[in-house]
N, C-alpha and C. Protein backbone atom coordinates (compact mmCIF):
# COMPACT_ATOMS: atom_id res chain seq x y z
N UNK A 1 0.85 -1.18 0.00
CA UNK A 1 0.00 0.00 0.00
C UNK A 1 0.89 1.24 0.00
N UNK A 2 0.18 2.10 -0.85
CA UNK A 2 1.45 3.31 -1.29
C UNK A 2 0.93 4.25 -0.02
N UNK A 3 1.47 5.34 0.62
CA UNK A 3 1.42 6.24 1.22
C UNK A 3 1.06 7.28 0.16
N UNK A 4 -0.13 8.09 0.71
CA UNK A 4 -0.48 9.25 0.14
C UNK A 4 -0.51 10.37 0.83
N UNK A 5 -0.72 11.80 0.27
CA UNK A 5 -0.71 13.24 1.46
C UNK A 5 -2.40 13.22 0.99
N UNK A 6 -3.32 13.71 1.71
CA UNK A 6 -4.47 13.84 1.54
C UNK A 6 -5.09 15.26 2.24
N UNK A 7 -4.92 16.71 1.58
CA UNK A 7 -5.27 17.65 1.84
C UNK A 7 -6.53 17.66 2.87
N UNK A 8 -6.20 18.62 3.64
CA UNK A 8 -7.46 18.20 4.84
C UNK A 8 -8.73 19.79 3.98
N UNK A 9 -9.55 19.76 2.95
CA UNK A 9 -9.95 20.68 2.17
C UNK A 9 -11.26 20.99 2.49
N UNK A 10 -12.07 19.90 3.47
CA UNK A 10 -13.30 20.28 4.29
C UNK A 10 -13.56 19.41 6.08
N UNK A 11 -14.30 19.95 6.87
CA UNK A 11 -14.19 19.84 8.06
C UNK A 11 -14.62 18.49 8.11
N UNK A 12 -14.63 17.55 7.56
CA UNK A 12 -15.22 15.87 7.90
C UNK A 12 -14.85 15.36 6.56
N UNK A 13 -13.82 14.70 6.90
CA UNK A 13 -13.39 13.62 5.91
C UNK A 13 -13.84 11.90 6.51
N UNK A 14 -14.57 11.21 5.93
CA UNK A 14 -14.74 9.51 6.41
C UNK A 14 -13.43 8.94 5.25
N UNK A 15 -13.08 7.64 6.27
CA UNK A 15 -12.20 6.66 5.99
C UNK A 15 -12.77 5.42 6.16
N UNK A 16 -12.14 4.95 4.85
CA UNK A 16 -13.08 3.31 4.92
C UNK A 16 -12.96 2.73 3.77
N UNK A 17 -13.41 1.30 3.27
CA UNK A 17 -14.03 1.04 2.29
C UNK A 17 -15.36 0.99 1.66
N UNK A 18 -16.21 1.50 2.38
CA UNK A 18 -17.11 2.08 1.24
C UNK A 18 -17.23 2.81 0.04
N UNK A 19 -17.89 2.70 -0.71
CA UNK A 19 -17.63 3.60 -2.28
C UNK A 19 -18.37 4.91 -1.63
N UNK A 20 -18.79 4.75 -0.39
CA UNK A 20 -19.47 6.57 0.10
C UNK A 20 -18.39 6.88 1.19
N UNK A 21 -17.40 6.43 1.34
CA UNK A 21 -15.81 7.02 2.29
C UNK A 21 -15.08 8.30 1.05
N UNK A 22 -14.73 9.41 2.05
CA UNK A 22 -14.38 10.53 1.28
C UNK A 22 -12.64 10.14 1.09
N UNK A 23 -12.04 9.27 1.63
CA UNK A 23 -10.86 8.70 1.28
C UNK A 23 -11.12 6.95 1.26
N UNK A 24 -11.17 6.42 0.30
CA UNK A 24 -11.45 4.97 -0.16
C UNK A 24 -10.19 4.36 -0.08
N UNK A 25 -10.31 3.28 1.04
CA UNK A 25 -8.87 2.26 1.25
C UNK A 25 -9.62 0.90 0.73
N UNK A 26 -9.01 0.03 0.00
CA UNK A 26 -9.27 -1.04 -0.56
C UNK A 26 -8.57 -2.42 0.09
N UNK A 27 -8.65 -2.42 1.74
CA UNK A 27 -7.79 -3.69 1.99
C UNK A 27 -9.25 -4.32 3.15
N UNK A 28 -9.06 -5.29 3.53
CA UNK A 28 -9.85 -6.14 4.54
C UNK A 28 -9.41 -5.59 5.56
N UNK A 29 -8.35 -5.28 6.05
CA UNK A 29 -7.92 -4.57 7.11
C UNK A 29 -8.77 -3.50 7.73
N UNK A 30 -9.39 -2.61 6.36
CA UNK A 30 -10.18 -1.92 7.00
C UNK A 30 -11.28 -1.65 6.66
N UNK A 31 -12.67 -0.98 7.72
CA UNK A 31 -14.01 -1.54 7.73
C UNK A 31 -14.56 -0.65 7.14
N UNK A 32 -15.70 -0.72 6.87
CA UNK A 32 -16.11 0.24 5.53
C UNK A 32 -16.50 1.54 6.17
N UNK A 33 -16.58 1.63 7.31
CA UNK A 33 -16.56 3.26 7.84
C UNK A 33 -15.64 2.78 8.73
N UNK A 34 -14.26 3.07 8.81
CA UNK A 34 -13.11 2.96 10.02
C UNK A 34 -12.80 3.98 10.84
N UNK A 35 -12.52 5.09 9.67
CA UNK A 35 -12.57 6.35 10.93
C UNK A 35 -13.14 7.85 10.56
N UNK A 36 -12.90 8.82 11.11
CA UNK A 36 -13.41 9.76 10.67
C UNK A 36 -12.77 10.69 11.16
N UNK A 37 -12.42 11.72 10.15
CA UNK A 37 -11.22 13.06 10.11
C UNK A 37 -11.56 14.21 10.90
N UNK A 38 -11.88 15.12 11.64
CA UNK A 38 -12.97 16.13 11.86
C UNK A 38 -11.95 17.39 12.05
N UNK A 39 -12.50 18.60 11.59
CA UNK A 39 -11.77 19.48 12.06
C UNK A 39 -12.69 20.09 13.39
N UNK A 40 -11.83 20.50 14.10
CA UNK A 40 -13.06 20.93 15.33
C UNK A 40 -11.78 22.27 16.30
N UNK A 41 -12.49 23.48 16.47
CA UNK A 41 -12.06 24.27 16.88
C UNK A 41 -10.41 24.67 16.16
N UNK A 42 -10.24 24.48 15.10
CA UNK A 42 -8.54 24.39 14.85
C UNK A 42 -7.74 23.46 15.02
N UNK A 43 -8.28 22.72 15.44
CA UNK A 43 -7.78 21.03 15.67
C UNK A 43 -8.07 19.56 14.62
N UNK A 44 -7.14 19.34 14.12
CA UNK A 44 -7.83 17.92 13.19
C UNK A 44 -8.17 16.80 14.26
N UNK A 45 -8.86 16.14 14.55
CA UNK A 45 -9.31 14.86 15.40
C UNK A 45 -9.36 13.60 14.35
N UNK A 46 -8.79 12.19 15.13
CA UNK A 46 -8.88 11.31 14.62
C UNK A 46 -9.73 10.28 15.20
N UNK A 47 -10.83 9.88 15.04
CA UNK A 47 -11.93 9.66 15.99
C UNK A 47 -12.19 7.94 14.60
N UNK A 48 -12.03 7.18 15.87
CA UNK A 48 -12.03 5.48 15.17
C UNK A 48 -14.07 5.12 15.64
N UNK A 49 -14.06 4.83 14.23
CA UNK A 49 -16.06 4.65 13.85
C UNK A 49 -16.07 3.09 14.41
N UNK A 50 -15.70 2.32 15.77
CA UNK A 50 -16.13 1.20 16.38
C UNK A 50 -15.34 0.41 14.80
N UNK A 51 -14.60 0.80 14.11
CA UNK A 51 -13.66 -0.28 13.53
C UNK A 51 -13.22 -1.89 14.16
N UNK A 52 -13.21 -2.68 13.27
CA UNK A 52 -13.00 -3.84 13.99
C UNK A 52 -11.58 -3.69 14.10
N UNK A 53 -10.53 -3.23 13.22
CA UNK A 53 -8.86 -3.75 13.42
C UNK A 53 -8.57 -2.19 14.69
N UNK A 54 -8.66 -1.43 14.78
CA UNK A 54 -9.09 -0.25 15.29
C UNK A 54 -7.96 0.64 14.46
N UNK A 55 -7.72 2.12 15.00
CA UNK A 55 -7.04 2.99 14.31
C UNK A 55 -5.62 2.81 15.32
N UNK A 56 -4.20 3.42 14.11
CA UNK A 56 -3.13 3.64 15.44
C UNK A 56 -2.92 4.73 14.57
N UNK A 57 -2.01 5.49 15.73
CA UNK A 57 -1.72 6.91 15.80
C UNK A 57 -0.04 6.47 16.21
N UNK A 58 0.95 6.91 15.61
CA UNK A 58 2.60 6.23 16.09
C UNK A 58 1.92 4.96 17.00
N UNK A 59 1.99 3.96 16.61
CA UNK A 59 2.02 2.78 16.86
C UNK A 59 1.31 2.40 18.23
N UNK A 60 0.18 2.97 18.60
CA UNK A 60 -0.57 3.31 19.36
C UNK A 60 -1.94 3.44 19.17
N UNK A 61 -3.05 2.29 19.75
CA UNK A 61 -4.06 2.27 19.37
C UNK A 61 -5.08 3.36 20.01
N UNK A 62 -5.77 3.78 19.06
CA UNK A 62 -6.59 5.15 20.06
C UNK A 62 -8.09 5.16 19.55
N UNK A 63 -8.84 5.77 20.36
CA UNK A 63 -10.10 5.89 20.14
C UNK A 63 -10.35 7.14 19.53
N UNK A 64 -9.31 8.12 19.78
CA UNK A 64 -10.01 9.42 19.26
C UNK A 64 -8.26 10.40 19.78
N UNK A 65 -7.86 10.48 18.64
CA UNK A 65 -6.19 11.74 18.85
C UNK A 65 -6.51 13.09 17.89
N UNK A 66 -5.19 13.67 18.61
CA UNK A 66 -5.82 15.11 17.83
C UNK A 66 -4.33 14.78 16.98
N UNK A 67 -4.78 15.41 15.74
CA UNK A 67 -2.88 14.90 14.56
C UNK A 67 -2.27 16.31 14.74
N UNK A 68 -0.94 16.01 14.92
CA UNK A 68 -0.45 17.58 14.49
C UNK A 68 0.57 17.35 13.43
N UNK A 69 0.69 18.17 12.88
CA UNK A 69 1.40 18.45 11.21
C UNK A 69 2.73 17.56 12.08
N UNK A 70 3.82 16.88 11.35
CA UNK A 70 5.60 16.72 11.67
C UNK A 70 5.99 18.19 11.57
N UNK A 71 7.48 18.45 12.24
CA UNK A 71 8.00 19.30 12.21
C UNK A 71 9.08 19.14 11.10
């Protein structure tokens, strides 16, 4: 699986394999709504939709992180 940059260009991006996910991943790994992007107060949030494999954040499983850009 290639790594992509995915402009954050409106406040709710869904992740998943569904053909209605605003970023479409094509593996079994992940569930057809897995997670969901949100911008909230100036903050991006990474908030996991009850996924079965769940989400990680640096190698760390989480229910809900806020991302900040790398330096």
């Amino acid at each position: 699986m290639a790594d992509a940059v995915v402009p954050l260009m409106i406040n709710r991006i869904l992740v998943g394999r569904s053909e209605l996910a605003d970023v479409r991943i094509d593996s079994a790994f992940v569930s057809r709504y897995h997670s969901l992007i949100v911008r909230e107060n100036g903050c991006d949030l990474l908030i996991d939709l009850g996924s079965t494999n769940g989400v990680l954040v640096n190698g760390k499983r989480v229910v809900r992180a806020q991302l900040k850009h790398p330096i």
